[in-house]
C-alpha atoms as a PDB file:
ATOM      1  CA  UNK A   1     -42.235  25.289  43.560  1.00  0.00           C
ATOM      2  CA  UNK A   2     -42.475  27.412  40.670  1.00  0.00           C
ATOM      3  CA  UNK A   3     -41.594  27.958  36.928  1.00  0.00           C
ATOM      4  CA  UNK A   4     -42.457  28.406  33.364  1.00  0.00           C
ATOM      5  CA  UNK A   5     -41.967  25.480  30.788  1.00  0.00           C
ATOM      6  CA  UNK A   6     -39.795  25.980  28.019  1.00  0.00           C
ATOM      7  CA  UNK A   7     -37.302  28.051  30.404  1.00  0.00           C
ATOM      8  CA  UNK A   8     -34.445  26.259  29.310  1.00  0.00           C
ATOM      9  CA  UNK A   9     -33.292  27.150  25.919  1.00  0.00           C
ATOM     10  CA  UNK A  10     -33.986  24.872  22.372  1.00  0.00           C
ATOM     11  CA  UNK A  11     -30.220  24.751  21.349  1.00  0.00           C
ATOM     12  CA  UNK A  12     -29.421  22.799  24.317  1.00  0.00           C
ATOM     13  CA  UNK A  13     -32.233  20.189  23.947  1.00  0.00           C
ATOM     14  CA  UNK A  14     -31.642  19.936  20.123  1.00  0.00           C
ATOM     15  CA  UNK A  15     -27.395  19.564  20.760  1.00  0.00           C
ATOM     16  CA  UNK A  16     -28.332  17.129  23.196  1.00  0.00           C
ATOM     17  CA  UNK A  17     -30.989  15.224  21.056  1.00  0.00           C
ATOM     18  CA  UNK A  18     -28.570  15.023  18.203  1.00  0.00           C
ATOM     19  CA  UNK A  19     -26.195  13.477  20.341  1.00  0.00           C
ATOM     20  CA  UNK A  20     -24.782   9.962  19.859  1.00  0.00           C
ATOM     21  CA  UNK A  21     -24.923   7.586  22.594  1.00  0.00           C
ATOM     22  CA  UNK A  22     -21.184   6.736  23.203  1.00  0.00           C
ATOM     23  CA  UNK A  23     -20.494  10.670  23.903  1.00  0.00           C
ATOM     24  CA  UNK A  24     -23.350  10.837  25.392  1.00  0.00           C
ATOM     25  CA  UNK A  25     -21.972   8.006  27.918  1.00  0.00           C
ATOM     26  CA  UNK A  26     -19.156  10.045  29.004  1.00  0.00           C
ATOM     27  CA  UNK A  27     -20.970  12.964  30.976  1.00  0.00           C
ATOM     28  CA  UNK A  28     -24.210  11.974  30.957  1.00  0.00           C
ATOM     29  CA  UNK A  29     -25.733   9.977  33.846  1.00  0.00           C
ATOM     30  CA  UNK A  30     -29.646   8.586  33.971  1.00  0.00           C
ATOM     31  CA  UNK A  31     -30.846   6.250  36.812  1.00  0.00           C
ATOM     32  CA  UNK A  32     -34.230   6.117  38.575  1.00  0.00           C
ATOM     33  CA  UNK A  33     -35.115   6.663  42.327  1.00  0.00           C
ATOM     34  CA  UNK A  34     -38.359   4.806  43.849  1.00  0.00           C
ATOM     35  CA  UNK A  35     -40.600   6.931  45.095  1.00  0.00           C
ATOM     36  CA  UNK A  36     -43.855   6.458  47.659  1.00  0.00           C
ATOM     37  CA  UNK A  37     -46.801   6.141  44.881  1.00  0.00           C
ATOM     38  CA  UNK A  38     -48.790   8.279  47.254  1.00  0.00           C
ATOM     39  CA  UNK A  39     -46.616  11.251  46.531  1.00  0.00           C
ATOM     40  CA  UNK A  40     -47.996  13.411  43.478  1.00  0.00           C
ATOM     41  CA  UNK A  41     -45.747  15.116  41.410  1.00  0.00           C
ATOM     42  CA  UNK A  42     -46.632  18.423  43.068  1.00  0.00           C
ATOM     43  CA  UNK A  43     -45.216  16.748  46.410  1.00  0.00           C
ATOM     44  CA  UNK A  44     -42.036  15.094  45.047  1.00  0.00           C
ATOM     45  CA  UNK A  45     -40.571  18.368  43.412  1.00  0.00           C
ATOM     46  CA  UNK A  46     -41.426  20.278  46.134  1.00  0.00           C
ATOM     47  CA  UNK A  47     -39.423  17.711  48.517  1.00  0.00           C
ATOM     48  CA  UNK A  48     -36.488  17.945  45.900  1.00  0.00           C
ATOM     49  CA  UNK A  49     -36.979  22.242  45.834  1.00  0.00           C
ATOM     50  CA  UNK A  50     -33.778  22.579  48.446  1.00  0.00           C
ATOM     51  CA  UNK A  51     -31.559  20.391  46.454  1.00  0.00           C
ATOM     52  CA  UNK A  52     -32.158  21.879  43.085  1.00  0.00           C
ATOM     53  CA  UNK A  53     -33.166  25.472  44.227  1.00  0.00           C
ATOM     54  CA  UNK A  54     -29.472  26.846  44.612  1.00  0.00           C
ATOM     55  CA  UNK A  55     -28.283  30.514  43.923  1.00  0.00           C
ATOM     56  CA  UNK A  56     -28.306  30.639  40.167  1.00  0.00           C
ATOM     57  CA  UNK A  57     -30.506  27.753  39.352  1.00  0.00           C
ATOM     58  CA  UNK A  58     -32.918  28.001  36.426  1.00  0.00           C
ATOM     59  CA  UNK A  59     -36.087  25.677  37.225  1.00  0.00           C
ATOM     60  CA  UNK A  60     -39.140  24.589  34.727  1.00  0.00           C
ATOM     61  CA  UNK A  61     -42.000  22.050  35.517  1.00  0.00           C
ATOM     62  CA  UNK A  62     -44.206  20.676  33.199  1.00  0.00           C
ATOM     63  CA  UNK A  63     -46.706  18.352  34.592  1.00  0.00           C
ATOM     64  CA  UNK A  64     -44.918  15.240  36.209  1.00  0.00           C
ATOM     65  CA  UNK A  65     -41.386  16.450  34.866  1.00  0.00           C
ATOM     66  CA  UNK A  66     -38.960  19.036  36.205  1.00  0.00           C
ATOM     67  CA  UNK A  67     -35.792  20.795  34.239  1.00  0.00           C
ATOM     68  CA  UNK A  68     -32.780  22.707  35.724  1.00  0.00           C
ATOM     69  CA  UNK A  69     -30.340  24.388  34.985  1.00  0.00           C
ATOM     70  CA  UNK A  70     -27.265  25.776  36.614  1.00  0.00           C
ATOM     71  CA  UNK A  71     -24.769  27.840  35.015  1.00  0.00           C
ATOM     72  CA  UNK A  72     -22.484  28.437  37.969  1.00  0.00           C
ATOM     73  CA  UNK A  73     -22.988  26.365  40.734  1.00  0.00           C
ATOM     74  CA  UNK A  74     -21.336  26.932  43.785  1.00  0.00           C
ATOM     75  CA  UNK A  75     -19.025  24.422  45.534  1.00  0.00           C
ATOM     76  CA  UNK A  76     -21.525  23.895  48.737  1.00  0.00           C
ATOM     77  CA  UNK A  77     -24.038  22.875  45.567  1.00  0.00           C
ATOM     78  CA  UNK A  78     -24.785  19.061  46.280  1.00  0.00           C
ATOM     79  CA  UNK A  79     -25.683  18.483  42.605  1.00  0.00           C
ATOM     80  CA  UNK A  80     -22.641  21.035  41.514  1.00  0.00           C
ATOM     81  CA  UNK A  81     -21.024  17.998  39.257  1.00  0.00           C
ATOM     82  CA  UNK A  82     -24.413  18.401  37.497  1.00  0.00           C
ATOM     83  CA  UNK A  83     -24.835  21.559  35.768  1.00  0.00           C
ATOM     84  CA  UNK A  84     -28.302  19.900  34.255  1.00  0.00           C
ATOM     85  CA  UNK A  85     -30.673  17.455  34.106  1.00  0.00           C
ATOM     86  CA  UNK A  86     -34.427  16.898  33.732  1.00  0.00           C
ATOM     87  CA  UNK A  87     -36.197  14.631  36.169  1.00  0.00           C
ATOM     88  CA  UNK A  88     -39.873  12.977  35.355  1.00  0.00           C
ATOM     89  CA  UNK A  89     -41.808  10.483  37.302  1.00  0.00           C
ATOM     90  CA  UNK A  90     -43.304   7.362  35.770  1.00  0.00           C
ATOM     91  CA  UNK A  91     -45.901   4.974  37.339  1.00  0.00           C
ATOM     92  CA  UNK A  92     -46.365   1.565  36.278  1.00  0.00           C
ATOM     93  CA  UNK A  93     -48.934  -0.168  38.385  1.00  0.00           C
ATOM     94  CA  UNK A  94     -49.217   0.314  41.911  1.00  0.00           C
ATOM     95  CA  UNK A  95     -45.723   1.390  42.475  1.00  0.00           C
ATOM     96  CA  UNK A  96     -43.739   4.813  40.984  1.00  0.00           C
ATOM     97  CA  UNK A  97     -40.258   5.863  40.293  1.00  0.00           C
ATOM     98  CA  UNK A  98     -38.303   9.002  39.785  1.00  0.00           C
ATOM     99  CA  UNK A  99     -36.243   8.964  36.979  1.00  0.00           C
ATOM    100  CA  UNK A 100     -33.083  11.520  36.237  1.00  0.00           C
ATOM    101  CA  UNK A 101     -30.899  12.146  33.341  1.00  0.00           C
ATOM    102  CA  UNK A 102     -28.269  13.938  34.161  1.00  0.00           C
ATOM    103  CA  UNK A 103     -25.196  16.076  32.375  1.00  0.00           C
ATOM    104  CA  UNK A 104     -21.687  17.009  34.249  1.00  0.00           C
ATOM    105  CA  UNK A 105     -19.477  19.142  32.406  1.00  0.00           C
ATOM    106  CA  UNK A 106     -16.568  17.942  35.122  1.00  0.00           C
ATOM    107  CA  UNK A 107     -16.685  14.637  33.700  1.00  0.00           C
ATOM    108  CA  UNK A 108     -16.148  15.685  30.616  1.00  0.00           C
ATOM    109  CA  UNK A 109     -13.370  17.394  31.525  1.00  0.00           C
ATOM    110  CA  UNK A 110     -11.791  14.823  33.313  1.00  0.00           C
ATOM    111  CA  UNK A 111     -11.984  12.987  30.322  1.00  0.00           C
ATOM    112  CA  UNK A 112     -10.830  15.550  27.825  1.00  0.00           C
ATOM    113  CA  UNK A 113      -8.090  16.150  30.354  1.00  0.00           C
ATOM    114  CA  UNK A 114      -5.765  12.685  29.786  1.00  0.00           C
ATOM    115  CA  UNK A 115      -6.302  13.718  25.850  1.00  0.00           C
ATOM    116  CA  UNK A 116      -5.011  16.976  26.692  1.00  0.00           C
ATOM    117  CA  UNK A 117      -1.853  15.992  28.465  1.00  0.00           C
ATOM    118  CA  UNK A 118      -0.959  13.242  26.631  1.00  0.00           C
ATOM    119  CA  UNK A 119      -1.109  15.380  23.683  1.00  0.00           C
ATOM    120  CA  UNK A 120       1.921  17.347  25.555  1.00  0.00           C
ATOM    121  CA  UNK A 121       3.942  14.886  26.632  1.00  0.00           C
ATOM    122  CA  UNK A 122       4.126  13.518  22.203  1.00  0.00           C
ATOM    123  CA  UNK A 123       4.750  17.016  21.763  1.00  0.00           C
ATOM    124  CA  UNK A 124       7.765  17.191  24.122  1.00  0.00           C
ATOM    125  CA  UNK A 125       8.980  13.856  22.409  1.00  0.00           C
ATOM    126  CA  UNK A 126       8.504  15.474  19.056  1.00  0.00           C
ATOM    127  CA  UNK A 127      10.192  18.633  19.799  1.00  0.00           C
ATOM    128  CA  UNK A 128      13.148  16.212  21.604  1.00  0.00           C
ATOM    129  CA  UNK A 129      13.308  14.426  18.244  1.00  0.00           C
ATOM    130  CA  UNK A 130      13.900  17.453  16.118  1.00  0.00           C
ATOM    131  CA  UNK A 131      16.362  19.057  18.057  1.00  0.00           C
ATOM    132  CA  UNK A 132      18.964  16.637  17.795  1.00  0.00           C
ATOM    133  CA  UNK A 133      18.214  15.614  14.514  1.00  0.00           C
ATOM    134  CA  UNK A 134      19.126  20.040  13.440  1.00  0.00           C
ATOM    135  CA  UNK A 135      22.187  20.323  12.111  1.00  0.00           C
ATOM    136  CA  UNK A 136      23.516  22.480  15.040  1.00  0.00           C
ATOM    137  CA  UNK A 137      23.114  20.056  17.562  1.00  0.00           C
ATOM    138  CA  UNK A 138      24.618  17.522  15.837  1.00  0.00           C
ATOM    139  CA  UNK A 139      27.651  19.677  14.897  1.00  0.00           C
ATOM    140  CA  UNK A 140      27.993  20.779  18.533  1.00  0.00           C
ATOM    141  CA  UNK A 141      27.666  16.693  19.822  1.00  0.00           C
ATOM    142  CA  UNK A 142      30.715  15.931  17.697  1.00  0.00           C
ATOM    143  CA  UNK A 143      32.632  19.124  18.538  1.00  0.00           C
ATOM    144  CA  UNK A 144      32.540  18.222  22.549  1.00  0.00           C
ATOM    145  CA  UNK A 145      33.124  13.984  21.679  1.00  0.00           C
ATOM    146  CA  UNK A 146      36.004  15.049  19.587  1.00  0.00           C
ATOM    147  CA  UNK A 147      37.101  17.388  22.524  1.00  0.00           C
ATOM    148  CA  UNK A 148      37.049  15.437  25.471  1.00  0.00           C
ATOM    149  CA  UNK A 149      39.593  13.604  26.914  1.00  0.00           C
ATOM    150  CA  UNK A 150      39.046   9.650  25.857  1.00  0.00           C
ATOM    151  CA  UNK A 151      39.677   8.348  29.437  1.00  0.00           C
ATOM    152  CA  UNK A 152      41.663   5.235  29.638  1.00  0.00           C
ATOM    153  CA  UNK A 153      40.121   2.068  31.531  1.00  0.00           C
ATOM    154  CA  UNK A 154      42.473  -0.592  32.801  1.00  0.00           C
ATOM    155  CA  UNK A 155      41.761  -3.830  35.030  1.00  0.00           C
ATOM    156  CA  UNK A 156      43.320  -4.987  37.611  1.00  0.00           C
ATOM    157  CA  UNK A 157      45.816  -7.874  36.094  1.00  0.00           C
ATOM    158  CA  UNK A 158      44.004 -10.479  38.453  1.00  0.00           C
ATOM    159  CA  UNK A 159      40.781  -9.516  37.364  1.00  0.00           C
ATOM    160  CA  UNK A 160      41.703  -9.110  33.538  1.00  0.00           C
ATOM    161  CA  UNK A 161      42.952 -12.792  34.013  1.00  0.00           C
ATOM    162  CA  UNK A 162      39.999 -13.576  35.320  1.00  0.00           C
ATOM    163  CA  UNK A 163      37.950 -12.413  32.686  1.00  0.00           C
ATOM    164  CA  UNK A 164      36.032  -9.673  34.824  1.00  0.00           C
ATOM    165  CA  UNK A 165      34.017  -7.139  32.562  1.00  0.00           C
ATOM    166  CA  UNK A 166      35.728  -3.750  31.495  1.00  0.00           C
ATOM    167  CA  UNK A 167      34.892  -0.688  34.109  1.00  0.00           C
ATOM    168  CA  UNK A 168      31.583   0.706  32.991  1.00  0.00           C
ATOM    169  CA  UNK A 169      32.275   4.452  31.685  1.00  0.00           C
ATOM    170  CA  UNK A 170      30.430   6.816  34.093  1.00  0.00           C
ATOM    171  CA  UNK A 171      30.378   9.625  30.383  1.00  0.00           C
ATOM    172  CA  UNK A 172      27.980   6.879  29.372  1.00  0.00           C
ATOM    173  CA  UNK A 173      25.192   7.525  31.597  1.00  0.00           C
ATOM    174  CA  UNK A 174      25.324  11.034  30.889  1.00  0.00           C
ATOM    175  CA  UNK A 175      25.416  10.674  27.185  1.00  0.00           C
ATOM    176  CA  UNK A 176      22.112   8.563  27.948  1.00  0.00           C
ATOM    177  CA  UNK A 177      20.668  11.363  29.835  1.00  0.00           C
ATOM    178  CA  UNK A 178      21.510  13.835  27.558  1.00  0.00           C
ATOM    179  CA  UNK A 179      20.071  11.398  24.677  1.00  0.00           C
ATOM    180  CA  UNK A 180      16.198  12.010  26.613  1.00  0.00           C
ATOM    181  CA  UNK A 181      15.924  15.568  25.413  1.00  0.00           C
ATOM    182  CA  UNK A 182      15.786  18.965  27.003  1.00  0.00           C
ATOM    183  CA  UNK A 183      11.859  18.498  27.378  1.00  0.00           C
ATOM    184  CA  UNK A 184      10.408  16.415  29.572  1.00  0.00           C
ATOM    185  CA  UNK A 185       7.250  14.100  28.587  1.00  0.00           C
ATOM    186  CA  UNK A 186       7.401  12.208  31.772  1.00  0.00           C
ATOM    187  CA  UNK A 187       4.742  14.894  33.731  1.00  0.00           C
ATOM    188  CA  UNK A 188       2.530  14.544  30.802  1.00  0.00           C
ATOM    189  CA  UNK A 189       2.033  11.164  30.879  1.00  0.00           C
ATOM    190  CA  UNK A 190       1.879  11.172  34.985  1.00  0.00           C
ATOM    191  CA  UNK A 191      -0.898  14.086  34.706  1.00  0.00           C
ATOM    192  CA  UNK A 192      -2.988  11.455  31.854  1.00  0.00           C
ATOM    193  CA  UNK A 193      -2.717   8.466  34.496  1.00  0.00           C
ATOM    194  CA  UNK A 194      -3.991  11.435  37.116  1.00  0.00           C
ATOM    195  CA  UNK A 195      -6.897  12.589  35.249  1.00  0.00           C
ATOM    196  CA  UNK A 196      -7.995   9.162  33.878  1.00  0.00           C
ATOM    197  CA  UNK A 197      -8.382   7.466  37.716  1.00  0.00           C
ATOM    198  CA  UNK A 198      -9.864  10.656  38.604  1.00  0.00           C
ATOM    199  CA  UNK A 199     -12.982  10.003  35.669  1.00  0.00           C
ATOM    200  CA  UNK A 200     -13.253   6.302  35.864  1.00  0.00           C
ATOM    201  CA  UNK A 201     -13.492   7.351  39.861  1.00  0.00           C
ATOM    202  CA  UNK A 202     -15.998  10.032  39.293  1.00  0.00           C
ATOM    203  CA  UNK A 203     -18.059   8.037  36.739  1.00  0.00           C
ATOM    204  CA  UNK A 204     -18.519   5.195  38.915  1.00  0.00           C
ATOM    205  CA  UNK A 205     -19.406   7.092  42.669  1.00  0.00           C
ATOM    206  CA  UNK A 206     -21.226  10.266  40.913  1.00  0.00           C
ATOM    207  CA  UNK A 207     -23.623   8.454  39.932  1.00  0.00           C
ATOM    208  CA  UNK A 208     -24.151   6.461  43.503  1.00  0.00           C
ATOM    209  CA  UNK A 209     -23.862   9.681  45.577  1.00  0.00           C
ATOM    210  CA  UNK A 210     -26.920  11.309  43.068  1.00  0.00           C
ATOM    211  CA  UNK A 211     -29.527   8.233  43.487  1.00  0.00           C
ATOM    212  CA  UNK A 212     -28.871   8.379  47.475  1.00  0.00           C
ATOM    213  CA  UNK A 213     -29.379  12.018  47.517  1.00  0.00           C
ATOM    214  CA  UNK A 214     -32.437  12.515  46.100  1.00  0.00           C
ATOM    215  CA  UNK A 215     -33.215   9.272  48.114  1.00  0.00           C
ATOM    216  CA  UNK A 216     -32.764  11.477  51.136  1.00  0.00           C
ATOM    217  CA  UNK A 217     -34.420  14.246  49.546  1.00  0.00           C
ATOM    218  CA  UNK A 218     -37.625  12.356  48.922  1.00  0.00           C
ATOM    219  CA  UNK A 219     -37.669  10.948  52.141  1.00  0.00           C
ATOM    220  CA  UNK A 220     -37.190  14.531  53.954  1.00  0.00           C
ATOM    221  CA  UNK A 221     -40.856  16.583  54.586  1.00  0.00           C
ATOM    222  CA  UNK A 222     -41.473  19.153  51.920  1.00  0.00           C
ATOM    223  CA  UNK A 223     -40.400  22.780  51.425  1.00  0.00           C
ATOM    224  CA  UNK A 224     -42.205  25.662  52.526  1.00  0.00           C
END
């Protein structure tokens, strides 16, 4: 396994070195992987070449650390969640671990995404809001009340006795209806409750499926 150090460009290790740990939290993912202490850094990369070495993926080693990079991953891309990450190995003692720190621009999507929608559902509410507070709409509500036939309710005598409740007016319903707005921000709020199971989802197994595939990885013979 082959590549140059330094392949992957300074704006992208500055943006992320300037970053602040809560974003960072939101779409990036670091873990560590035991490894067999035996295994040189040579070996381990080399067992990890056919996950990382996909069609489009920018590699760089330097000594026991590897970079990648992949600007369009393809959907049978096991890592395609994330588009990079720089993995190292670190030995303490007798034993050895590979660690990973990850990025996944899909996460931060699905996180933007609730932001996004709920951001369309206020401004379907807002847009409600100001259309029946114009003056046309509120000239045309009392033109059709003052138009319409004022139906009269009666009770049965036995039940007005009684004291049984007036006959609800089925116009009233409607009028409620009607109150709600042309626009909608029901979908909005549905598509933010979508998104936002979808990240906590992928923020919690994303990070479980990574550590047991480069478990498998490691464990697999090396490329040739």
């Amino acid at each position: 396994m082959s590549g140059a150090s330094g392949t992957l460009s300074a704006p992208r290790t500055a943006m992320v070195g300037l970053s602040l740990p809560l974003i960072d939290h939101i779409w990036r993912v670091r873990g560590a992987v035991p490894i067999d202490p035996a295994l040189s850094p040579e070996e381990a990369f080399a067992r990890l070449d056919p996950l990382l070495r996909t069609p489009g993926t920018v590699l760089s080693t330097d000594g026991e650390a590897l970079a990648y990079d992949k600007p369009n991953p393809s959907a049978q891309d096991k890592l395609a969640t994330f588009t990079r990450g720089r993995l190292w190995i670190e030995r303490a003692g007798s034993g050895a671990v590979l660690r990973f720190d990850l990025f996944s621009q899909a996460l931060l999507m699905c996180f933007l995404a609730p932001l996004l929608f709920l951001g369309f559902a206020q401004a379907a509410v807002a847009i409600n809001a100001w259309e029946a507070s114009s003056p046309e709409a509120a000239e045309k509500a009392a033109k059709k009340d003052a138009d319409k036939p004022k139906p009269v309710r009666k009770l049965n005598p036995v039940d007005e006795f009684l004291g049984a409740p007036a006959p609800e007016d089925p116009s009233k319903k409607k009028d409620e209806k009607k109150d709600k707005g042309r626009h909608s921000p029901d979908e909005g709020y549905y598509l933010a409750g979508f998104f936002a199971l979808v990240y906590l989802a992928g923020r919690w197994l994303e990070p479980v499926l990574v550590r047991r595939r480069l478990r498998a990885a490691l464990a697999g013979q090396p490329a040739t």
